[in-house]
N, C-alpha and C. Protein backbone atom coordinates (compact mmCIF):
# COMPACT_ATOMS: atom_id res chain seq x y z
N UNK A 1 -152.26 30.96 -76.82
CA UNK A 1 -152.37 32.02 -77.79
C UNK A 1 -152.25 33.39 -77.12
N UNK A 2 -152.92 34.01 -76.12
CA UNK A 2 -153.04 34.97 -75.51
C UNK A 2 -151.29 34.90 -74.68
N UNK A 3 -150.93 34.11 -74.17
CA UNK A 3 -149.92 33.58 -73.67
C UNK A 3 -148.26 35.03 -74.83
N UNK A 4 -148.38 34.07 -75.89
CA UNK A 4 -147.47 34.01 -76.91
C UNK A 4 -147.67 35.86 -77.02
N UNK A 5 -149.35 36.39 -77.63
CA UNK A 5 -149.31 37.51 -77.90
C UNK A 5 -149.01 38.36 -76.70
N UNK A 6 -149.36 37.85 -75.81
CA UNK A 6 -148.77 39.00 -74.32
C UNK A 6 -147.13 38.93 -74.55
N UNK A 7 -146.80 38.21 -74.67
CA UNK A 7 -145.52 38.59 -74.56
C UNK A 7 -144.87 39.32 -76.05
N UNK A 8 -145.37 38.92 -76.91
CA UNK A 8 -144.92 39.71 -78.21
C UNK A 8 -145.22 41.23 -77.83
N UNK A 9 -146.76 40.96 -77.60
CA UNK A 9 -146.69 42.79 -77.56
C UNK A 9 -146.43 43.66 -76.41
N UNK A 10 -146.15 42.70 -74.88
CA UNK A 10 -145.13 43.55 -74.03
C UNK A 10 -144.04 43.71 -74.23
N UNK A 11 -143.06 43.06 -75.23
CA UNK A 11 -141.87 43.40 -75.45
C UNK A 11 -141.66 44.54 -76.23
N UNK A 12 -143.41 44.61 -77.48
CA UNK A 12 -142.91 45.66 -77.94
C UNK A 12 -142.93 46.72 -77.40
N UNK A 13 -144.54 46.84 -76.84
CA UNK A 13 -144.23 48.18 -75.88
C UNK A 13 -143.50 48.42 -74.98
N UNK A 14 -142.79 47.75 -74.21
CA UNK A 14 -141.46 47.84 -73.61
C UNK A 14 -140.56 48.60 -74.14
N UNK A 15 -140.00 48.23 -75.04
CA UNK A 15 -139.11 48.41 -75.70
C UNK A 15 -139.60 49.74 -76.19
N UNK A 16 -140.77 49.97 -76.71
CA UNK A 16 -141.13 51.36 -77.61
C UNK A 16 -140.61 52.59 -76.20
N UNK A 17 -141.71 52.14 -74.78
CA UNK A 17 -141.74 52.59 -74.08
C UNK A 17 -139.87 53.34 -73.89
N UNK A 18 -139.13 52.30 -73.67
CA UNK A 18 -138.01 52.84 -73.25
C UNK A 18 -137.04 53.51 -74.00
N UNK A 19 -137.63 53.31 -75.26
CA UNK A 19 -136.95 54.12 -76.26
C UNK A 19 -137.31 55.59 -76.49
N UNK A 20 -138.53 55.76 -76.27
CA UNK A 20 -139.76 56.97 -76.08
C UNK A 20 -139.08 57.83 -75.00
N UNK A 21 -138.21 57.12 -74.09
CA UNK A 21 -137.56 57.67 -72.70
C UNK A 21 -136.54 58.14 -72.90
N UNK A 22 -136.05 57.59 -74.06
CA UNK A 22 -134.31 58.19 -74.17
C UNK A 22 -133.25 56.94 -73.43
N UNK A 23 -133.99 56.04 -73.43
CA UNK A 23 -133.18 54.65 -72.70
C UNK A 23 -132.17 54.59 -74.01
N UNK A 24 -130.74 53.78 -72.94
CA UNK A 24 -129.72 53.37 -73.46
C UNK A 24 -130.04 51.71 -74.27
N UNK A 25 -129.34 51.09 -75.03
CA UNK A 25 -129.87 49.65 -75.77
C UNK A 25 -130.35 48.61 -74.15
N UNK A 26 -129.36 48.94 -73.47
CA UNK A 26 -129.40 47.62 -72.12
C UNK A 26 -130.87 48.20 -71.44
N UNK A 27 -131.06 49.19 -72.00
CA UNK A 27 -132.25 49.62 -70.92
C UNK A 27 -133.64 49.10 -71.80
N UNK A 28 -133.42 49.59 -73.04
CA UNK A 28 -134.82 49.24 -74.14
C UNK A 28 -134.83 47.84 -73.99
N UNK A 29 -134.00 46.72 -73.72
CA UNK A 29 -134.11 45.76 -73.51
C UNK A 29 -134.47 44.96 -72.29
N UNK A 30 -134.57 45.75 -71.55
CA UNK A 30 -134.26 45.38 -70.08
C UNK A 30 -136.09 45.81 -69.97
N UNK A 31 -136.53 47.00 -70.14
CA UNK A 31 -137.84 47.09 -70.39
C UNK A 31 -139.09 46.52 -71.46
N UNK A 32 -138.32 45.50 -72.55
CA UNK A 32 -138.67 44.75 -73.26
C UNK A 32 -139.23 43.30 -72.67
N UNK A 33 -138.12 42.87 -71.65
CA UNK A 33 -137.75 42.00 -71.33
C UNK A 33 -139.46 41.99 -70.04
N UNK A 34 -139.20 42.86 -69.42
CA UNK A 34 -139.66 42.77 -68.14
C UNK A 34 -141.15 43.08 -68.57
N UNK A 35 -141.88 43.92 -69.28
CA UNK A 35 -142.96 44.28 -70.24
C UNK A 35 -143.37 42.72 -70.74
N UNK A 36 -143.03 42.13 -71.14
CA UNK A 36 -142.83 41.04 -72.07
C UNK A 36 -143.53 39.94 -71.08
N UNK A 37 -142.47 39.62 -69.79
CA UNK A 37 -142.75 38.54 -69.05
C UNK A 37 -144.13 39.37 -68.15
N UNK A 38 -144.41 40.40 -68.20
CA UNK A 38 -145.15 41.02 -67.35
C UNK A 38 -146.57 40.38 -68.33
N UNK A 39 -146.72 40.88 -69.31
CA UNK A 39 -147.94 40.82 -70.02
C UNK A 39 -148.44 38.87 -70.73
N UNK A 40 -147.22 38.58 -70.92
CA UNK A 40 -147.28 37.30 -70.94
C UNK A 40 -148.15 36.55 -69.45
N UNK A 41 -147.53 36.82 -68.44
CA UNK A 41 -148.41 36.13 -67.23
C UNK A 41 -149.77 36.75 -67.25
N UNK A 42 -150.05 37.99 -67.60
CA UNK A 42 -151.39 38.26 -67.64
C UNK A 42 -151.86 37.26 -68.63
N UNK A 43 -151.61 37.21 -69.87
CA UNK A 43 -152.17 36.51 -70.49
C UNK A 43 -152.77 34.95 -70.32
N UNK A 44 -151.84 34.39 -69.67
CA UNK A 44 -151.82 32.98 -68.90
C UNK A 44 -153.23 33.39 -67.80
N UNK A 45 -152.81 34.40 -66.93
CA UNK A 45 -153.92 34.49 -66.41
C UNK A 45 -155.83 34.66 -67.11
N UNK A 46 -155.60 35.32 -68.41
CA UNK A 46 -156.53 35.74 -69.05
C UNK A 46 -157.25 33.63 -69.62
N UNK A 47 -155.53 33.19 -70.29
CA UNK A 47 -156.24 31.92 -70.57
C UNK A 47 -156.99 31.03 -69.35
N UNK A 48 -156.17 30.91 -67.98
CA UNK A 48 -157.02 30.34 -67.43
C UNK A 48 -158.33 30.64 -67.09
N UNK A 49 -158.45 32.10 -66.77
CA UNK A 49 -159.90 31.83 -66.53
C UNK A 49 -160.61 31.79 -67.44
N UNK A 50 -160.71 32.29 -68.96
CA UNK A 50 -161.76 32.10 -70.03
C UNK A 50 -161.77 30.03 -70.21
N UNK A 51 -160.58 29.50 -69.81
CA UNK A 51 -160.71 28.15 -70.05
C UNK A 51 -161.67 27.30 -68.50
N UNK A 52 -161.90 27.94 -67.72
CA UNK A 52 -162.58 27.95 -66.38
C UNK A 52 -164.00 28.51 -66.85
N UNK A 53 -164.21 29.45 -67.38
CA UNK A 53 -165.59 29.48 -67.65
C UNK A 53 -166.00 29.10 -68.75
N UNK A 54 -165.41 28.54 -70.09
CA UNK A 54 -165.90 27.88 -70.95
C UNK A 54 -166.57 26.53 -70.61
N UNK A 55 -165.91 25.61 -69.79
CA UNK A 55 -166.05 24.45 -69.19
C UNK A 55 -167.19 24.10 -68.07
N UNK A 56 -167.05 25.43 -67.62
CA UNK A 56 -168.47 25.38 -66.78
C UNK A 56 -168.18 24.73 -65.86
């Protein structure tokens, strides 16, 4: 879950981000992209450890 929403909402802010910049389409995407996979692994990181301390 955290997984899925990290990446939904780094793409968006990515994307907002590079548009906010005056980025060209390859660029809003390119910062979508990278935002996206960036916040997604946090998230993975966020699931493992809350699934590490639920378990005890």
């Amino acid at each position: 879950m955290f997984v899925i929403g990290g990446l939904v909402l780094g793409a968006l802010g990515g994307g907002w981000t590079a548009r906010r910049r005056g980025g060209k389409p390859a660029d809003i995407a390119q910062y979508a992209a990278v935002y996206g996979i960036l916040f997604g692994i946090l998230g993975l990181f966020l699931t493992l450890v809350l699934d590490r301390m639920l378990r005890g």
